[in-house]
Protein backbone atom coordinates (compact mmCIF):
# COMPACT_ATOMS: atom_id res chain seq x y z
CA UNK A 1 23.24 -57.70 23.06
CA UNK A 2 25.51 -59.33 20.15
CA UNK A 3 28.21 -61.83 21.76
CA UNK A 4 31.95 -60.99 20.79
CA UNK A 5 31.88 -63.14 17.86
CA UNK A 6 28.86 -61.74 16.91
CA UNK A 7 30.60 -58.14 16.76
CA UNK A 8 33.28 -59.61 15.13
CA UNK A 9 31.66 -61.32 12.46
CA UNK A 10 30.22 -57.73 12.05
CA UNK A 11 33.43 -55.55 11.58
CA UNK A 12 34.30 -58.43 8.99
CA UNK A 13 31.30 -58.16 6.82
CA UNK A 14 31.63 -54.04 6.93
CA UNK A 15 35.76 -54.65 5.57
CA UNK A 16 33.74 -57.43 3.03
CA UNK A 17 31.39 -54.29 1.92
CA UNK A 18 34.06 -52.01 1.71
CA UNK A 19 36.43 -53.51 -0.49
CA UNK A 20 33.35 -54.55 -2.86
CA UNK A 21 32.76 -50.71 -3.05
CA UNK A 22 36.22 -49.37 -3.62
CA UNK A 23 36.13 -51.78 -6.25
CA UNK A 24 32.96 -51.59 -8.37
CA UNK A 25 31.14 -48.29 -7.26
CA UNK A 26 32.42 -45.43 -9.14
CA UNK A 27 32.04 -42.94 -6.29
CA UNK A 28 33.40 -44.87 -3.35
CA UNK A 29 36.79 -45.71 -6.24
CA UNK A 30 36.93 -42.34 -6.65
CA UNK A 31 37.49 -41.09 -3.19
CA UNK A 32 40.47 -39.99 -1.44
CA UNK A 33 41.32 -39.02 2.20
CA UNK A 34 41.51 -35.75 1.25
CA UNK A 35 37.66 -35.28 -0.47
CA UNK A 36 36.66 -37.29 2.78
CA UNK A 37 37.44 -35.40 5.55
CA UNK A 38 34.78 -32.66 4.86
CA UNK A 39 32.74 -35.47 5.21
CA UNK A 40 33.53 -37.10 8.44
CA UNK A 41 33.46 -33.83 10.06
CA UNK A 42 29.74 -33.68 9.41
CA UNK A 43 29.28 -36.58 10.36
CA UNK A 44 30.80 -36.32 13.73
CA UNK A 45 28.82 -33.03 14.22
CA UNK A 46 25.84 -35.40 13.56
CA UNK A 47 26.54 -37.43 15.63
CA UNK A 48 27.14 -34.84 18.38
CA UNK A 49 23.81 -33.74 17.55
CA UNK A 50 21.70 -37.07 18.15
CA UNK A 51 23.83 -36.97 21.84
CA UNK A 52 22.47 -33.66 22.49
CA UNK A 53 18.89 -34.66 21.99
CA UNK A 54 19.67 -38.29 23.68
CA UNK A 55 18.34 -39.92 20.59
CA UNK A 56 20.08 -43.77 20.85
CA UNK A 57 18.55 -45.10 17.94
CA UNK A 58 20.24 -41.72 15.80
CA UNK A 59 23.63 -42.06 17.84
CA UNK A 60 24.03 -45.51 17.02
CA UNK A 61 22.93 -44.85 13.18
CA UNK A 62 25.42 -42.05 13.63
CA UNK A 63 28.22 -44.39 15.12
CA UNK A 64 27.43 -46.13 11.99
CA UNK A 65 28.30 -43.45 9.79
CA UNK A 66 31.78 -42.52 11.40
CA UNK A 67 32.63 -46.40 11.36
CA UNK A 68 32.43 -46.52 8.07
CA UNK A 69 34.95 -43.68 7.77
CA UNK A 70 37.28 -44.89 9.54
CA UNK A 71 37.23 -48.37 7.72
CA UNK A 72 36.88 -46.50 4.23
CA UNK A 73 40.20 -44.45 5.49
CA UNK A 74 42.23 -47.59 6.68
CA UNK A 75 40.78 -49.02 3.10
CA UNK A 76 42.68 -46.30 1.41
CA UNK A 77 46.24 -46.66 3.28
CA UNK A 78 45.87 -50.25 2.59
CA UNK A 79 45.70 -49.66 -1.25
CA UNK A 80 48.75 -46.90 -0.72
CA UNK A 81 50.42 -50.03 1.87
CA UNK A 82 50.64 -47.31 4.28
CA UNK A 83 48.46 -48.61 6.96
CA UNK A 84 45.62 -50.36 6.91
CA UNK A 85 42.74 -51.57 9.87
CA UNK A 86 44.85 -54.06 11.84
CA UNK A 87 47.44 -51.38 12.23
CA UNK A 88 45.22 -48.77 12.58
CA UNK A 89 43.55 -51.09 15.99
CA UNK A 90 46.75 -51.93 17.11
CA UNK A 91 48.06 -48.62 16.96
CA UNK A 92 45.26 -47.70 19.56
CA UNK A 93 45.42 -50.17 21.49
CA UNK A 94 49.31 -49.97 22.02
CA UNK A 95 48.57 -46.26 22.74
CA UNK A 96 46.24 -47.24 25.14
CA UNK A 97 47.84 -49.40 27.15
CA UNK A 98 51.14 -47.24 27.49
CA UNK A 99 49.15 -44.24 28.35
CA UNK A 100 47.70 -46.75 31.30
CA UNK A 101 50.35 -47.58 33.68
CA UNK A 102 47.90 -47.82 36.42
CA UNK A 103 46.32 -50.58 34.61
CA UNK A 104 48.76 -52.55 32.84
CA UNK A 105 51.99 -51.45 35.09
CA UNK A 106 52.56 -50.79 38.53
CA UNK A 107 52.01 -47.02 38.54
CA UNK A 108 49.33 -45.96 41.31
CA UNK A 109 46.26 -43.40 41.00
CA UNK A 110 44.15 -42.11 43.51
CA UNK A 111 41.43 -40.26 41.40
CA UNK A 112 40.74 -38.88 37.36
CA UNK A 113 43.20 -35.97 38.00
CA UNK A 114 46.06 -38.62 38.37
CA UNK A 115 45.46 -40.35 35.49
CA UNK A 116 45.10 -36.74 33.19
CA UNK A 117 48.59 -35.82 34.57
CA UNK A 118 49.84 -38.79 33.86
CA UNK A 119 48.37 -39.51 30.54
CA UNK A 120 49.94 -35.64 29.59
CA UNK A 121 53.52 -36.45 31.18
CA UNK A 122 53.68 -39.91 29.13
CA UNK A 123 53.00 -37.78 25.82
CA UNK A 124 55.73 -35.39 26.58
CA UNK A 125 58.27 -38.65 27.22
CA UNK A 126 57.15 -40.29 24.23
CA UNK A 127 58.62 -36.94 22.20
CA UNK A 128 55.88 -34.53 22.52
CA UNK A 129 57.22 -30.86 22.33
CA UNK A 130 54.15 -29.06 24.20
CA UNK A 131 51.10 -30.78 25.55
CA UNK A 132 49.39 -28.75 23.23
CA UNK A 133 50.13 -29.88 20.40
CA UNK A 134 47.32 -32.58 20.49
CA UNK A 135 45.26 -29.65 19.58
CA UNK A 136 44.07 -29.75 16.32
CA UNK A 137 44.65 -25.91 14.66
CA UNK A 138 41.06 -26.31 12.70
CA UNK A 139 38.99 -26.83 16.19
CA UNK A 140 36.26 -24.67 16.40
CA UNK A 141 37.20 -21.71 19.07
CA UNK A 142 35.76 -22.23 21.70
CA UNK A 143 36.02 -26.35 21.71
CA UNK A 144 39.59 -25.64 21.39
CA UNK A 145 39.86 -23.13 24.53
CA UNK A 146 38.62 -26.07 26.31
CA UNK A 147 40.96 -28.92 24.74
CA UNK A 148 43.73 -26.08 25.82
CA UNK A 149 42.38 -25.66 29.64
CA UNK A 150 42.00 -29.11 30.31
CA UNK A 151 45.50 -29.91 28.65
CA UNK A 152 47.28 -27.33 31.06
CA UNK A 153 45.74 -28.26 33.76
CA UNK A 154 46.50 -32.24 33.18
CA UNK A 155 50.34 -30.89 33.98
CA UNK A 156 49.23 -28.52 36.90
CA UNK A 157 48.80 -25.18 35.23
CA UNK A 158 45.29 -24.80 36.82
CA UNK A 159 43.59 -22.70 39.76
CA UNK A 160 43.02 -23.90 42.92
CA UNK A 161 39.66 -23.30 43.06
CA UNK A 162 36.51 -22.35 41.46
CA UNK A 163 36.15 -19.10 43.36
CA UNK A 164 39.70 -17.87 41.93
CA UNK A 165 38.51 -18.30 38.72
CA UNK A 166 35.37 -16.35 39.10
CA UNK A 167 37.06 -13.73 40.41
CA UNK A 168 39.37 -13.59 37.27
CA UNK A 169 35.83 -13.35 35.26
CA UNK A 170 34.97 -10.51 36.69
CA UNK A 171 38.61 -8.76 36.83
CA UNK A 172 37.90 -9.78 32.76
CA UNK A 173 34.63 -8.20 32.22
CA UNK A 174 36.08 -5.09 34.57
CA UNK A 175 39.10 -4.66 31.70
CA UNK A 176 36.37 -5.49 28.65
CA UNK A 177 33.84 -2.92 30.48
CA UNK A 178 37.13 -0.10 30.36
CA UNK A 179 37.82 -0.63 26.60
CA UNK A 180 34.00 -0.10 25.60
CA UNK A 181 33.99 3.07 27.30
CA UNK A 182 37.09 3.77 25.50
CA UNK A 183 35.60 2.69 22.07
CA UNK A 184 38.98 0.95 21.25
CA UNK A 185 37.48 -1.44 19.15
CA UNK A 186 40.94 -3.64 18.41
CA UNK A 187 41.16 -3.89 22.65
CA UNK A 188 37.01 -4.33 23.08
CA UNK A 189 37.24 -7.58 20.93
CA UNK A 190 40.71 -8.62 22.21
CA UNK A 191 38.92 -8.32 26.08
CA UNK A 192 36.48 -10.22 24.59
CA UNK A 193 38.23 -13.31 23.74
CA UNK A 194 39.56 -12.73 27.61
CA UNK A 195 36.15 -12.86 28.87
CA UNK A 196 35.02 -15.72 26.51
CA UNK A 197 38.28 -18.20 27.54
CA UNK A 198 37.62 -17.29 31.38
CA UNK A 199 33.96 -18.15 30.69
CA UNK A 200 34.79 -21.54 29.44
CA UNK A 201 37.95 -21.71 31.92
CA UNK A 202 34.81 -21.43 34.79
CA UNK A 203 32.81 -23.99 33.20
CA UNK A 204 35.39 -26.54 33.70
CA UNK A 205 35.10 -25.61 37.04
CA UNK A 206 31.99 -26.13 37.05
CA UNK A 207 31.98 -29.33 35.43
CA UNK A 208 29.80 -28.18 32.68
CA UNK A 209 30.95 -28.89 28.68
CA UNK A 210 30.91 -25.22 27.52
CA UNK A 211 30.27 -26.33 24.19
CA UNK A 212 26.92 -28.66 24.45
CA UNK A 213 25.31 -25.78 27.04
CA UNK A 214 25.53 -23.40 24.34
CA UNK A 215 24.29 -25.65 22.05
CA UNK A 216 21.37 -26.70 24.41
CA UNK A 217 20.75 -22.76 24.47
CA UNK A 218 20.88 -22.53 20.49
CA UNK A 219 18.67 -25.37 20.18
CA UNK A 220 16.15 -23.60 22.72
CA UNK A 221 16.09 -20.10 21.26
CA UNK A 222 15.50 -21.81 18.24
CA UNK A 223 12.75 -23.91 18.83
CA UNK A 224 11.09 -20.52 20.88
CA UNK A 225 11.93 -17.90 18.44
CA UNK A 226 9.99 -20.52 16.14
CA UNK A 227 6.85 -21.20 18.39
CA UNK A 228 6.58 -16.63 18.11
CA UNK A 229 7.38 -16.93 14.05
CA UNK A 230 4.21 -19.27 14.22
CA UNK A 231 1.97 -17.70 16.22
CA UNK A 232 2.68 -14.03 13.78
CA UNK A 233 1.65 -16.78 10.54
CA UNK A 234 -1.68 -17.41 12.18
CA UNK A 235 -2.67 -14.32 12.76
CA UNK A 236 -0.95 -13.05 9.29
CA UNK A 237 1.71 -10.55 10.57
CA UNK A 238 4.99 -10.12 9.52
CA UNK A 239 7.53 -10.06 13.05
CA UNK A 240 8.89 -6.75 11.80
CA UNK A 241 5.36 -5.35 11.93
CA UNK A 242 4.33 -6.83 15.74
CA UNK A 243 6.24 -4.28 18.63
CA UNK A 244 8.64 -5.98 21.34
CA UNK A 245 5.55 -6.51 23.42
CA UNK A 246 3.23 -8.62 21.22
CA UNK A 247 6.26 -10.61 20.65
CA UNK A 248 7.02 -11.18 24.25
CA UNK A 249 3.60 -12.59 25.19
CA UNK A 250 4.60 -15.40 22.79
CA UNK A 251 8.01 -15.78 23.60
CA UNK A 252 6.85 -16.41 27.15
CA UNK A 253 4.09 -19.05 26.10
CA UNK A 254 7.25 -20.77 24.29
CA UNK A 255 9.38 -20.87 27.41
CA UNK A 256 5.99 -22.16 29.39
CA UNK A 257 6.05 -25.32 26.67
């Protein structure tokens, strides 16, 4: 592995590159933070991606990528004398250390619960409103449901136990279950969400990520549902002309693979 100076001498060259760009490329002068973000939020989904499939050499090409947003962003408060990379680092790392008592004060923890409460509580003394605000409004749904859970819970708002909350799953899907019979289709989908945010409230419990074991599941039907559209091709049928069964004995030589 590089030595510190090493990984230094790195960052440097990358703020070197960057301010050769912003100067002489027309497309990297042309860019703003606004025609940016678009941009980096690909690229973080990217990145999520090459996690997902454990693919190191793609994560850190993917690292890659995001660093370079963040130093083309600090690149652009500099010109505005906003901000600019030093503050952006020492920013963090003042944040960091505050928001670790238990490290660099004299506050004591006993496990990862302890330091989530009192990472929240030193947000709300430093002027927060609500601990949720540190949700960002344009999360996807359901990654948001679980910024919000763990949030509430890092103050206490929580069940005790796993068991509670998979009996408030089912007392969901009992309500959701009443409103389909009742063809109320306003209630069905607001049940729905119910079910959905008690789903992902159990998967917490659970200590499972909600959001990368439904991506594992896309990724799977995907690469199945492929393996059947291939094996239709070489044996020229269209899907919509094989029945649910022909399908099936495909589908299950997919899963076997």
């Amino acid at each position: 592995m590089n030595t510190r100076e090493n990984q230094l001498q790195a960052i440097d060259r990358l703020l070197t590159i960057m301010d050769e760009l912003r100067e002489q490329c027309p497309w990297d002068r042309k860019q703003t933070l606004q025609s940016l973000r678009h941009l980096t939020i690909e690229e973080t989904y990217e990145l999520g991606d090459a996690i997902l499939d454990n693919d190191l050499k793609e994560v850190k090409n993917e690292l890659g990528d995001l660093l370079l947003h963040i130093i083309f962003y600090a690149k652009i408060g500099s010109e505005t004398q906003d901000f600019d990379i030093a503050d952006v680092a020492n920013g963090i790392c003042e944040k960091l250390i505050s928001r670790h008592p238990h490290i660099y004060g004299d506050v004591s923890v006993e496990n990862e619960d302890d330091v989530k409460r009192n990472w929240e509580n030193l947000k709300l003394k430093e002027g927060k409103q609500s601990v949720l605000e540190g949700v960002p409004r344009s999360l996807p749904a359901l990654v948001k449901a679980t910024r919000i859970q763990d949030k509430v819970a890092g103050v206490g708002f929580d069940w005790e136990e796993p068991k509670q909350v998979f009996e408030k799953l089912q007392e969901e899907l009992t309500e959701l279950q009443v409103e389909i019979d009742a063809q109320d289709q306003e209630k069905i989908e607001a049940e729905f969400g119910d079910v959905f945010f008690s789903m992902i409230n159990y998967a917490r419990f659970l200590k499972v990520d909600p959001e990368s074991a439904l991506e594992r599941t896309n990724k799977k039907f995907i690469k199945r549902f492929q393996y059947l559209e291939s094996k239709a091709k070489e044996r020229n049928k269209a899907l919509h002309d094989m029945t649910l069964g022909e399908m099936d004995v495909f589908w299950e030589e997919a899963k076997k693979l």
